[in-house]
C-alpha atoms as a PDB file:
ATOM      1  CA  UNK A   1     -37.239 170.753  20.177  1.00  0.00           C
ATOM      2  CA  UNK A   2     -37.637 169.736  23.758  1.00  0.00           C
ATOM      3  CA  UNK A   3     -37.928 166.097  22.804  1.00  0.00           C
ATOM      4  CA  UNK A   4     -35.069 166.213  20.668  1.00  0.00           C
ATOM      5  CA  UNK A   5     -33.129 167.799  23.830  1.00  0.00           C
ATOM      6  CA  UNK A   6     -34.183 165.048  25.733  1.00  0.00           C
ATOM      7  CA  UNK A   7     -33.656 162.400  23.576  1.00  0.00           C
ATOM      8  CA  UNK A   8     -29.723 163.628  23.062  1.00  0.00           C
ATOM      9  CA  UNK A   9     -29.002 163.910  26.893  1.00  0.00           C
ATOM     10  CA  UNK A  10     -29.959 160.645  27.430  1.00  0.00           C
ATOM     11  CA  UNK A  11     -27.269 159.324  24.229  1.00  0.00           C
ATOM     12  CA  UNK A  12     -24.929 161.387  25.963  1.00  0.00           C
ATOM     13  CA  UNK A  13     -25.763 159.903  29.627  1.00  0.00           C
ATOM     14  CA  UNK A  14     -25.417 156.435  27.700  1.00  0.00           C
ATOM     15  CA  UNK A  15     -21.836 157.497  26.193  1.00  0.00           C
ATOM     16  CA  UNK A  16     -20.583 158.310  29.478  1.00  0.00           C
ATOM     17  CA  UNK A  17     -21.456 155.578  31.218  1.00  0.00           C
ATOM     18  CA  UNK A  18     -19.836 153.413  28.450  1.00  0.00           C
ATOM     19  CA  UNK A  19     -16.545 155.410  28.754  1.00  0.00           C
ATOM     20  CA  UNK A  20     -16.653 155.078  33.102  1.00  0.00           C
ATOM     21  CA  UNK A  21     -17.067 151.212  32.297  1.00  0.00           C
ATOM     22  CA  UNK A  22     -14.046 151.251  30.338  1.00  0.00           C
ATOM     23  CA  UNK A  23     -11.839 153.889  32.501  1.00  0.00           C
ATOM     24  CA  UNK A  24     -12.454 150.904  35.585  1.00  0.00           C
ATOM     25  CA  UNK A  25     -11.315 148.091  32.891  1.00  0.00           C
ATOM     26  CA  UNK A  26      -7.580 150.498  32.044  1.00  0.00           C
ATOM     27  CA  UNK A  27      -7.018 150.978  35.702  1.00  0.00           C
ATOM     28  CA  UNK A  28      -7.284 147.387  36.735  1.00  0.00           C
ATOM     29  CA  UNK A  29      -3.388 146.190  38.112  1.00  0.00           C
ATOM     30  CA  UNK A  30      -2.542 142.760  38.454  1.00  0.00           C
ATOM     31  CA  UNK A  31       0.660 141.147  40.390  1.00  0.00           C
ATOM     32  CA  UNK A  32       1.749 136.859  39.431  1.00  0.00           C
ATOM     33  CA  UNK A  33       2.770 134.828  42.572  1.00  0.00           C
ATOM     34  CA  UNK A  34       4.878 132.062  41.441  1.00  0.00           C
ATOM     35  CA  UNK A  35       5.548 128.211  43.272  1.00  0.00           C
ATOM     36  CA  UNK A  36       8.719 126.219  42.847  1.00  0.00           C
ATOM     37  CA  UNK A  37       8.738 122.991  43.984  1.00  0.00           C
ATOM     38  CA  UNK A  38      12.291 120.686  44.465  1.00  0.00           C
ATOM     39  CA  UNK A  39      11.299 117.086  44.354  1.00  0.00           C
ATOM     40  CA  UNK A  40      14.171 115.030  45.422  1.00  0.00           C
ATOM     41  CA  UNK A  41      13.892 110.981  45.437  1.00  0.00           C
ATOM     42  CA  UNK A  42      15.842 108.668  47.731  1.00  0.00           C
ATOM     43  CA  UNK A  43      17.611 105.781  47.125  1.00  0.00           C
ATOM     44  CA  UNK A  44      17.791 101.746  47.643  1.00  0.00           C
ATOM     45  CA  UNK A  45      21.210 100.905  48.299  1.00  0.00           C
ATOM     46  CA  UNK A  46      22.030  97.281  50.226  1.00  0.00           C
ATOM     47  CA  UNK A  47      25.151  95.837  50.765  1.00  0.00           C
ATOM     48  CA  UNK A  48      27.098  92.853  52.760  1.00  0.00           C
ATOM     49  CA  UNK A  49      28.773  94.436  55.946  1.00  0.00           C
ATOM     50  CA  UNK A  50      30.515  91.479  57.407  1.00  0.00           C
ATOM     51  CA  UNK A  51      31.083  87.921  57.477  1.00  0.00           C
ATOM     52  CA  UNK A  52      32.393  84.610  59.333  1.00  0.00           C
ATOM     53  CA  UNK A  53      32.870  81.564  58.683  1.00  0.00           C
ATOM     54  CA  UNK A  54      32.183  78.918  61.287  1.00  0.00           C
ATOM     55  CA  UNK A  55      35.679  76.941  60.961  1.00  0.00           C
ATOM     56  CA  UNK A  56      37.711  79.962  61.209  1.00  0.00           C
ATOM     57  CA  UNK A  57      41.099  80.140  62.725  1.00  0.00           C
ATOM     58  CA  UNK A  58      40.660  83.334  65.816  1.00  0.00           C
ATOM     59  CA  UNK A  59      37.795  82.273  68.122  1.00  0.00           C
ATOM     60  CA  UNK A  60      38.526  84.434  70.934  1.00  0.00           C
ATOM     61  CA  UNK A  61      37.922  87.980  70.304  1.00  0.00           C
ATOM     62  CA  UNK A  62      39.298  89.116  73.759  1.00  0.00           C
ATOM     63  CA  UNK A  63      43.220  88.092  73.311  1.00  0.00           C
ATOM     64  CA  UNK A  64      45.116  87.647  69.626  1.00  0.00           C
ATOM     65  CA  UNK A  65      45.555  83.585  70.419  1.00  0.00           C
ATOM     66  CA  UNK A  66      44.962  81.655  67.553  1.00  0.00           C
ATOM     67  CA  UNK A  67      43.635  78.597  67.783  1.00  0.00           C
ATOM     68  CA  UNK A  68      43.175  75.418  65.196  1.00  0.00           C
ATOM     69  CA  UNK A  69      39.508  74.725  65.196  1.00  0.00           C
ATOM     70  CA  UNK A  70      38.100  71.039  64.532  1.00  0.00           C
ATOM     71  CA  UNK A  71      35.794  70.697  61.579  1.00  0.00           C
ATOM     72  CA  UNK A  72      31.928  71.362  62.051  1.00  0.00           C
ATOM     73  CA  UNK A  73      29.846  68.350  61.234  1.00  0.00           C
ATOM     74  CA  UNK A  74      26.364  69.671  61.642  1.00  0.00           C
ATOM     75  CA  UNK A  75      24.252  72.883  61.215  1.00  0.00           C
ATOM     76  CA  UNK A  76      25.271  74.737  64.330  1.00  0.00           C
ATOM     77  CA  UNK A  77      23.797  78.323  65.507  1.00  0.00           C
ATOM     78  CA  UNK A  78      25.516  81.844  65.679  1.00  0.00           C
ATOM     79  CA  UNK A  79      25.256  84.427  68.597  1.00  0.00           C
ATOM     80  CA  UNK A  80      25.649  88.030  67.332  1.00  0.00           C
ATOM     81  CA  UNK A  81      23.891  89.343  70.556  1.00  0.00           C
ATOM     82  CA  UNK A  82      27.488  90.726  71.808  1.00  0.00           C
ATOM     83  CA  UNK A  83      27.907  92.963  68.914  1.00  0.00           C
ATOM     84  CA  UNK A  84      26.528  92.494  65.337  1.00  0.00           C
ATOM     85  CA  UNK A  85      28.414  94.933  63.728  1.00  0.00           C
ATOM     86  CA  UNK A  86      31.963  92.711  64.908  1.00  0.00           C
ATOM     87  CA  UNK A  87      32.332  89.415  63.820  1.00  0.00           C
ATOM     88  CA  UNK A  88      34.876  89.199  66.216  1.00  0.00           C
ATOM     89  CA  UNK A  89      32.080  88.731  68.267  1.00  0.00           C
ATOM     90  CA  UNK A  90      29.779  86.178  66.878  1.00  0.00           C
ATOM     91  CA  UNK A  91      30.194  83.219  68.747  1.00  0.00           C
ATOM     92  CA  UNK A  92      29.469  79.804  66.372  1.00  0.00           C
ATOM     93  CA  UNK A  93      27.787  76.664  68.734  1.00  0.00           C
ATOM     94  CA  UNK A  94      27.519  73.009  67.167  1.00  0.00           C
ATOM     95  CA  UNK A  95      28.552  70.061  66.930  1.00  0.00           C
ATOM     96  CA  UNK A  96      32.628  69.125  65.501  1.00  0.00           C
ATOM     97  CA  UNK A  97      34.501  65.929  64.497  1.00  0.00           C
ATOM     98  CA  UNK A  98      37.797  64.947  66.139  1.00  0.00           C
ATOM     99  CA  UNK A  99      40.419  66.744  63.382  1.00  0.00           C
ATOM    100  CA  UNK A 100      40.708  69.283  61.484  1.00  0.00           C
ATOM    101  CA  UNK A 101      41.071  68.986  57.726  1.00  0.00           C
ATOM    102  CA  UNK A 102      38.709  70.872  55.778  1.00  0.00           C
ATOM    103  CA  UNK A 103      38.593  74.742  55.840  1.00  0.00           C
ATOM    104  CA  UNK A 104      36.002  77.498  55.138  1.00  0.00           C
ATOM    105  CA  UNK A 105      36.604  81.020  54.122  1.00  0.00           C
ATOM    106  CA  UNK A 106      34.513  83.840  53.138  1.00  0.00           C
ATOM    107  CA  UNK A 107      35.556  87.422  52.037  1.00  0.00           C
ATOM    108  CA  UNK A 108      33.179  90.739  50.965  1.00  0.00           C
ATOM    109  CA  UNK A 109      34.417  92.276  47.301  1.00  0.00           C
ATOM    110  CA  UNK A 110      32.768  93.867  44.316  1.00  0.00           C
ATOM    111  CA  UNK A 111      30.502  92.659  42.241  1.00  0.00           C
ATOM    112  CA  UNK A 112      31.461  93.058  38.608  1.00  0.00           C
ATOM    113  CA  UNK A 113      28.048  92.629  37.626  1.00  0.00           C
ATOM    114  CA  UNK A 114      26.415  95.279  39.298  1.00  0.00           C
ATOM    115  CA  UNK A 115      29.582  97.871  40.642  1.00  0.00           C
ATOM    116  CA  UNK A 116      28.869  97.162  44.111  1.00  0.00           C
ATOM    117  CA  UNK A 117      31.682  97.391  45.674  1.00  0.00           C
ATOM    118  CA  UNK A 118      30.309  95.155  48.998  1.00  0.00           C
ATOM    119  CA  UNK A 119      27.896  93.574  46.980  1.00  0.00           C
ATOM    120  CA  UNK A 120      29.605  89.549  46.732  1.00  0.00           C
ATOM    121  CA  UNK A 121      30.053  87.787  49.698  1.00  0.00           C
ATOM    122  CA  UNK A 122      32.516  85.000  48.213  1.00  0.00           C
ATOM    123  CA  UNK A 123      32.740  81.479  50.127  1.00  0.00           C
ATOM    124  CA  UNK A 124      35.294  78.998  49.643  1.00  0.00           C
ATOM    125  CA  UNK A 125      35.551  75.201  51.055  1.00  0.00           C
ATOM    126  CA  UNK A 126      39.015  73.284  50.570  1.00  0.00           C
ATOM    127  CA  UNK A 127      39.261  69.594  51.702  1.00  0.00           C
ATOM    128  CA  UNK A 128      36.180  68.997  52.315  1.00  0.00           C
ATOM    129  CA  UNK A 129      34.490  65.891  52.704  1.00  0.00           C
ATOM    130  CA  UNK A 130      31.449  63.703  53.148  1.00  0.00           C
ATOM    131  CA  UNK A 131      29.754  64.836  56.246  1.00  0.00           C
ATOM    132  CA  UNK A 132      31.896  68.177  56.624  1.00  0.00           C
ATOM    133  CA  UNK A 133      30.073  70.935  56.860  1.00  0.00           C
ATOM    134  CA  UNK A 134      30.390  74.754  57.201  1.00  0.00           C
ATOM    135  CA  UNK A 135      28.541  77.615  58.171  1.00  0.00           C
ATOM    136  CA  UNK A 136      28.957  81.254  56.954  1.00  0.00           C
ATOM    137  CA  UNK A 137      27.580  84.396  58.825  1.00  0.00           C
ATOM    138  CA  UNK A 138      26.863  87.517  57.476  1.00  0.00           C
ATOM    139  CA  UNK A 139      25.212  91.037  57.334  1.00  0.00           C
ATOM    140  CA  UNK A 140      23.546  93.086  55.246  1.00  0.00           C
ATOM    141  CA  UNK A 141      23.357  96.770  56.044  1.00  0.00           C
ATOM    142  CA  UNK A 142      20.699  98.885  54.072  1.00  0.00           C
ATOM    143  CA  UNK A 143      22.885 102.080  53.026  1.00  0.00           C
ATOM    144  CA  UNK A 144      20.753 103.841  51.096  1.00  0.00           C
ATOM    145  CA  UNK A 145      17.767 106.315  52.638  1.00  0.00           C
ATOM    146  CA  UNK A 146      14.732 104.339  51.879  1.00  0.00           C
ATOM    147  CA  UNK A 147      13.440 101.242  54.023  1.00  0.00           C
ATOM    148  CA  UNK A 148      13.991  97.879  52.165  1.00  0.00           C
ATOM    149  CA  UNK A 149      12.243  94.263  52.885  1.00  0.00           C
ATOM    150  CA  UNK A 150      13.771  91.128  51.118  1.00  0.00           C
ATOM    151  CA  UNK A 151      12.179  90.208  48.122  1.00  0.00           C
ATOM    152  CA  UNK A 152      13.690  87.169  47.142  1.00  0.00           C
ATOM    153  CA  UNK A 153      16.215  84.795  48.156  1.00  0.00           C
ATOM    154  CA  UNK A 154      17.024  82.687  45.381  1.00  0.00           C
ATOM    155  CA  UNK A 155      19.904  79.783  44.110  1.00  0.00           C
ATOM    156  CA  UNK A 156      20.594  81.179  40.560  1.00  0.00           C
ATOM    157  CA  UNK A 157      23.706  79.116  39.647  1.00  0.00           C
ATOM    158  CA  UNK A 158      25.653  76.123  40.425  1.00  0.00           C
ATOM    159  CA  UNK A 159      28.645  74.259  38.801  1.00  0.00           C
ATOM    160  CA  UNK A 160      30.630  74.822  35.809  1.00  0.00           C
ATOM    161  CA  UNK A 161      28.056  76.998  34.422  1.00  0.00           C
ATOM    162  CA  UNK A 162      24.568  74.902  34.965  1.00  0.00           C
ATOM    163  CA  UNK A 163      22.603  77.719  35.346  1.00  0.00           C
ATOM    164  CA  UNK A 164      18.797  77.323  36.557  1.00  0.00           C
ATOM    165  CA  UNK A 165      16.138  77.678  33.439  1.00  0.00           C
ATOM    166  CA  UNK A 166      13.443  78.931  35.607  1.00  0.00           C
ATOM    167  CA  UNK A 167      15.809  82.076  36.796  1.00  0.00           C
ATOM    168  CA  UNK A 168      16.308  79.984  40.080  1.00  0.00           C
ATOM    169  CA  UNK A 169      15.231  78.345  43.065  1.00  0.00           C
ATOM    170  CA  UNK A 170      13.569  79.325  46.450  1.00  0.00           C
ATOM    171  CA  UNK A 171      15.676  79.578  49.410  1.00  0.00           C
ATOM    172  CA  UNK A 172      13.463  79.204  52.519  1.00  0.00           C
ATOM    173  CA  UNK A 173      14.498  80.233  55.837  1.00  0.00           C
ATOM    174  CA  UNK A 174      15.302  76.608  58.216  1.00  0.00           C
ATOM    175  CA  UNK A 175      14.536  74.336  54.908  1.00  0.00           C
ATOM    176  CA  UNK A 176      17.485  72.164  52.995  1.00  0.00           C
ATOM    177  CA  UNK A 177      18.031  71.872  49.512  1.00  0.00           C
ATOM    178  CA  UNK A 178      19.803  68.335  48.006  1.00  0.00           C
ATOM    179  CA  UNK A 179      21.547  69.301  44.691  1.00  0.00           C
ATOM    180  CA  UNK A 180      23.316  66.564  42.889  1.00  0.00           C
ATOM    181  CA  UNK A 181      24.527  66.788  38.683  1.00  0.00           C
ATOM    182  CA  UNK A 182      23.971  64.608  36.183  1.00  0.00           C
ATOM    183  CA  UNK A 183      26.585  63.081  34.282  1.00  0.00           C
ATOM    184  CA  UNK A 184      27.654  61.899  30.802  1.00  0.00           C
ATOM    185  CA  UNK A 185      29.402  59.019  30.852  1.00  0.00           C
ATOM    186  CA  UNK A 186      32.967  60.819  30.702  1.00  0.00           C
ATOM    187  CA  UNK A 187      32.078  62.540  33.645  1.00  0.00           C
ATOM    188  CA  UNK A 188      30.321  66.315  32.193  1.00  0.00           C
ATOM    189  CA  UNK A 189      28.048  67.712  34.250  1.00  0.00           C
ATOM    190  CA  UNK A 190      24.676  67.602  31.932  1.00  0.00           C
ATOM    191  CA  UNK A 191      22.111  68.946  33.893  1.00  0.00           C
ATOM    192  CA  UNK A 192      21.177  68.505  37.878  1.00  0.00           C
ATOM    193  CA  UNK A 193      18.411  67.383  40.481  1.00  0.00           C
ATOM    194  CA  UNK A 194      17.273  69.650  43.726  1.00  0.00           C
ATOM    195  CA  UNK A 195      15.511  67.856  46.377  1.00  0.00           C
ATOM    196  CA  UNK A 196      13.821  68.799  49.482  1.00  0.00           C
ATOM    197  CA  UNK A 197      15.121  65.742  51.299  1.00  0.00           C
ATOM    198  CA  UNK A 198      18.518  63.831  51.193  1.00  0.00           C
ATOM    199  CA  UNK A 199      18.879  61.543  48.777  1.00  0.00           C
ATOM    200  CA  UNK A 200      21.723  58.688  48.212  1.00  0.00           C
ATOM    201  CA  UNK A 201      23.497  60.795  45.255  1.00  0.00           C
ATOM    202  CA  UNK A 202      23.006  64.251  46.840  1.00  0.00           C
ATOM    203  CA  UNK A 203      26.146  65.748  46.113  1.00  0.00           C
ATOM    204  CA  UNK A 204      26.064  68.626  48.479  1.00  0.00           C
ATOM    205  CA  UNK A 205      23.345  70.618  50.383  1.00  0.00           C
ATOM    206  CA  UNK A 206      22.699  74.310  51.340  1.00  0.00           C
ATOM    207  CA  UNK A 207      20.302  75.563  54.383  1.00  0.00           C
ATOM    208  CA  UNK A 208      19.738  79.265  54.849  1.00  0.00           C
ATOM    209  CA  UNK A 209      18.608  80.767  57.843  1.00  0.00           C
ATOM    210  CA  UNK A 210      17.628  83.587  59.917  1.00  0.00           C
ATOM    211  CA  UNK A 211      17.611  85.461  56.781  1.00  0.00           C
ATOM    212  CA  UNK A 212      14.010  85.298  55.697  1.00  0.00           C
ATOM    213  CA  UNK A 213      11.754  86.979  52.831  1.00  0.00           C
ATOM    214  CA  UNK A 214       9.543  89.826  53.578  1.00  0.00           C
ATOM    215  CA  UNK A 215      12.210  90.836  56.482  1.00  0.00           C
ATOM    216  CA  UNK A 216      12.425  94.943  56.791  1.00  0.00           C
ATOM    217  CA  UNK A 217      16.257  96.620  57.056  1.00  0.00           C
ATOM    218  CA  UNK A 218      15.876 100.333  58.189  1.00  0.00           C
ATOM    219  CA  UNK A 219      18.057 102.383  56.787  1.00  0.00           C
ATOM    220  CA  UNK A 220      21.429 102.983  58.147  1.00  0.00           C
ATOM    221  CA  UNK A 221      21.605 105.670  61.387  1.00  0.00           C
ATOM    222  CA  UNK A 222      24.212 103.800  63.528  1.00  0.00           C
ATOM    223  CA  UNK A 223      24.987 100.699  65.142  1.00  0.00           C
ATOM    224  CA  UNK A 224      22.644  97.357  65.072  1.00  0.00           C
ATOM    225  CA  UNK A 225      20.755  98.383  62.033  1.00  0.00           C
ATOM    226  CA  UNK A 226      21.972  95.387  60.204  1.00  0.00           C
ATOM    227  CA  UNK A 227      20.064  92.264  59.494  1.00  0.00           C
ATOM    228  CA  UNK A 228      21.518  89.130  60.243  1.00  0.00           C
ATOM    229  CA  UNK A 229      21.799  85.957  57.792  1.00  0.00           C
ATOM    230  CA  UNK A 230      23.440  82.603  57.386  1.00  0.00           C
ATOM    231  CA  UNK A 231      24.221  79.686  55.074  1.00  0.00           C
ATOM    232  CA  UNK A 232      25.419  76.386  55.879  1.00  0.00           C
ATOM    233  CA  UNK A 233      26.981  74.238  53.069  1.00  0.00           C
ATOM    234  CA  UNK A 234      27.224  70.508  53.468  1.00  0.00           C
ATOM    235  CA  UNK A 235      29.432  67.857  51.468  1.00  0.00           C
ATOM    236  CA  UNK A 236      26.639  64.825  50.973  1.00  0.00           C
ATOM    237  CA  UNK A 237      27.983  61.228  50.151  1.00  0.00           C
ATOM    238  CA  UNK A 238      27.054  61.230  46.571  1.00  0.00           C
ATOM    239  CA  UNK A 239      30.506  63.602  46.275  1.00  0.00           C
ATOM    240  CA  UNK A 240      33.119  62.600  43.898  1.00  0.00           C
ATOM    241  CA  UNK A 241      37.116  62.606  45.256  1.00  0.00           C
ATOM    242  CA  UNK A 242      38.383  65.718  44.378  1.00  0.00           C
ATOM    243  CA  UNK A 243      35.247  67.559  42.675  1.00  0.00           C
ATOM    244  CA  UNK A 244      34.816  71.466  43.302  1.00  0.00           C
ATOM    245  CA  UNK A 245      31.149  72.986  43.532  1.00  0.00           C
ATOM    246  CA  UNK A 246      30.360  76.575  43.028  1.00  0.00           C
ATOM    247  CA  UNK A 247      27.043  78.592  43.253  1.00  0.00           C
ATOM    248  CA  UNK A 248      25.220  81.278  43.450  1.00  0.00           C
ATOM    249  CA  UNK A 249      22.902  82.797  45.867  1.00  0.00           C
ATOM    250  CA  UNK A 250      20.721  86.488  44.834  1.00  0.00           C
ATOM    251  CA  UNK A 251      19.636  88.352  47.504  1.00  0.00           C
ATOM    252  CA  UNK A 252      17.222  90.941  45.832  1.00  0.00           C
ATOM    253  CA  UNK A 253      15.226  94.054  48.344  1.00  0.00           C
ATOM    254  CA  UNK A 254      13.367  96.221  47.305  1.00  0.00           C
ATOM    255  CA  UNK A 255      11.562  99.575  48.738  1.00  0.00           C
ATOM    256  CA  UNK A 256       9.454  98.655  51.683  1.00  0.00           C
ATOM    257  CA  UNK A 257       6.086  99.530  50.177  1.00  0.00           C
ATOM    258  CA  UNK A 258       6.561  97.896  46.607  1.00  0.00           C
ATOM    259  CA  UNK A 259       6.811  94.504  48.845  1.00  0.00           C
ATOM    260  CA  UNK A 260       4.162  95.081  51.018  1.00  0.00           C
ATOM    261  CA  UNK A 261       1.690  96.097  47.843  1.00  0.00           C
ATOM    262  CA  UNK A 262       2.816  92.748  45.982  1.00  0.00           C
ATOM    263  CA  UNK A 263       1.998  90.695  49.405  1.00  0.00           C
END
């Protein structure tokens, strides 16, 4: 009888201990802690802030006298030191001929293709000749909240619709490019030639500088935040009497560190 005694109160130490095991798992509490998170991405927004041409009509930006300027005849230089953010202030220095004929205008609008509203900078030569030759200054301002660099500068389109196969061709900062069409004999523009130097049936020429791939524009927190760019456009002697030339020039950034990764 004692053994059986003993042999119970130790089953009934056993049960008890089972039952404190599982009193501690009933009163356990718990509590959830919780993290939200807002990520919130910025944007890449460029557009063209100014522009001037250099055979404009105003060239002092101190008094409202208008003055007739003679036609450039080379690839002159601007000075934006004054004030980058006026053009009233860019100051145009080269060479001119003795009259003035031909006339250069550029304006900033939208750009149907895209909805920019500043995102065309328009240029347009009347009486021009062989040998005239205008500049055009402008800006691009980086409105958007990301650093940009320029990823390509590139002429996509010229004439009538002769549109380059190869989606278009390098602009280099300081270099020249010769473009001249070919014809059909009742005068249709059939396809075209770019050279790197002039030849005798170069029709017209284009030299961009200052603006240059790979250049950074911080984004917008006040005045002279703007990068500075030009293009010169030339009338070669290979011009017909009376022929009109259009193109097109893309101007493509991107975020800072997608350029810098593909360098």
């Amino acid at each position: 009888m004692k053994r059986l005694a003993t042999k119970a109160g130790v089953l009934a130490l056993v049960l008890v201990l089972c039952m404190a095991a599982l009193s501690v798992g009933f009163a356990m509490w718990s509590e959830t802690l919780n993290i939200n998170g807002t990520v919130e991405t910025g944007n890449v927004a460029i557009q063209f802030s100014n522009c001037k041409s250099s055979d404009y009509e105003v060239d002092d930006p101190l008094t409202t006298t208008v003055n007739e300027t003679l036609d450039p005849k080379v690839h002159g230089t601007w000075d934006w030191s004054a004030n980058i953010d006026d053009p009233a202030y860019w100051i145009w220095s080269g060479g001119r001929f003795t009259v003035d004929m031909g006339k250069t205008l550029c304006s900033i609008g939208t750009d149907s293709a895209t909805g920019n509203a500043r995102g065309l900078l328009s240029i347009s030569m009347s009486s021009g000749y062989p040998g005239y030759c205008s500049n055009v200054g402008f800006t691009i301002d980086n409105m958007g909240s990301v650093p940009v660099a320029i990823e390509s500068i590139q002429l996509t389109h010229v004439s009538k619709g002769v549109n380059f196969p190869t989606g278009g061709i390098d602009l280099v900062a300081g270099e020249t490019k010769y473009v001249h069409f070919i014809k059909d004999p009742f005068g249709t523009i059939t396809g075209y030639e770019v050279h790197e130097t002039l030849q005798p049936e170069s029709e017209f020429s284009l030299t961009l500088s200052e603006l240059a791939i790979g250049q950074t524009i911080d984004q917008k927190d006040g005045s002279d935040d703007a990068r500075f760019g030009d293009i010169c456009f030339r009338v070669e002697q290979g011009a017909s009497r009376g022929a009109s030339y259009d193109f097109t020039i893309e101007v493509v950034a991107c975020q800072y560190n997608e350029y810098e990764s593909a360098s």
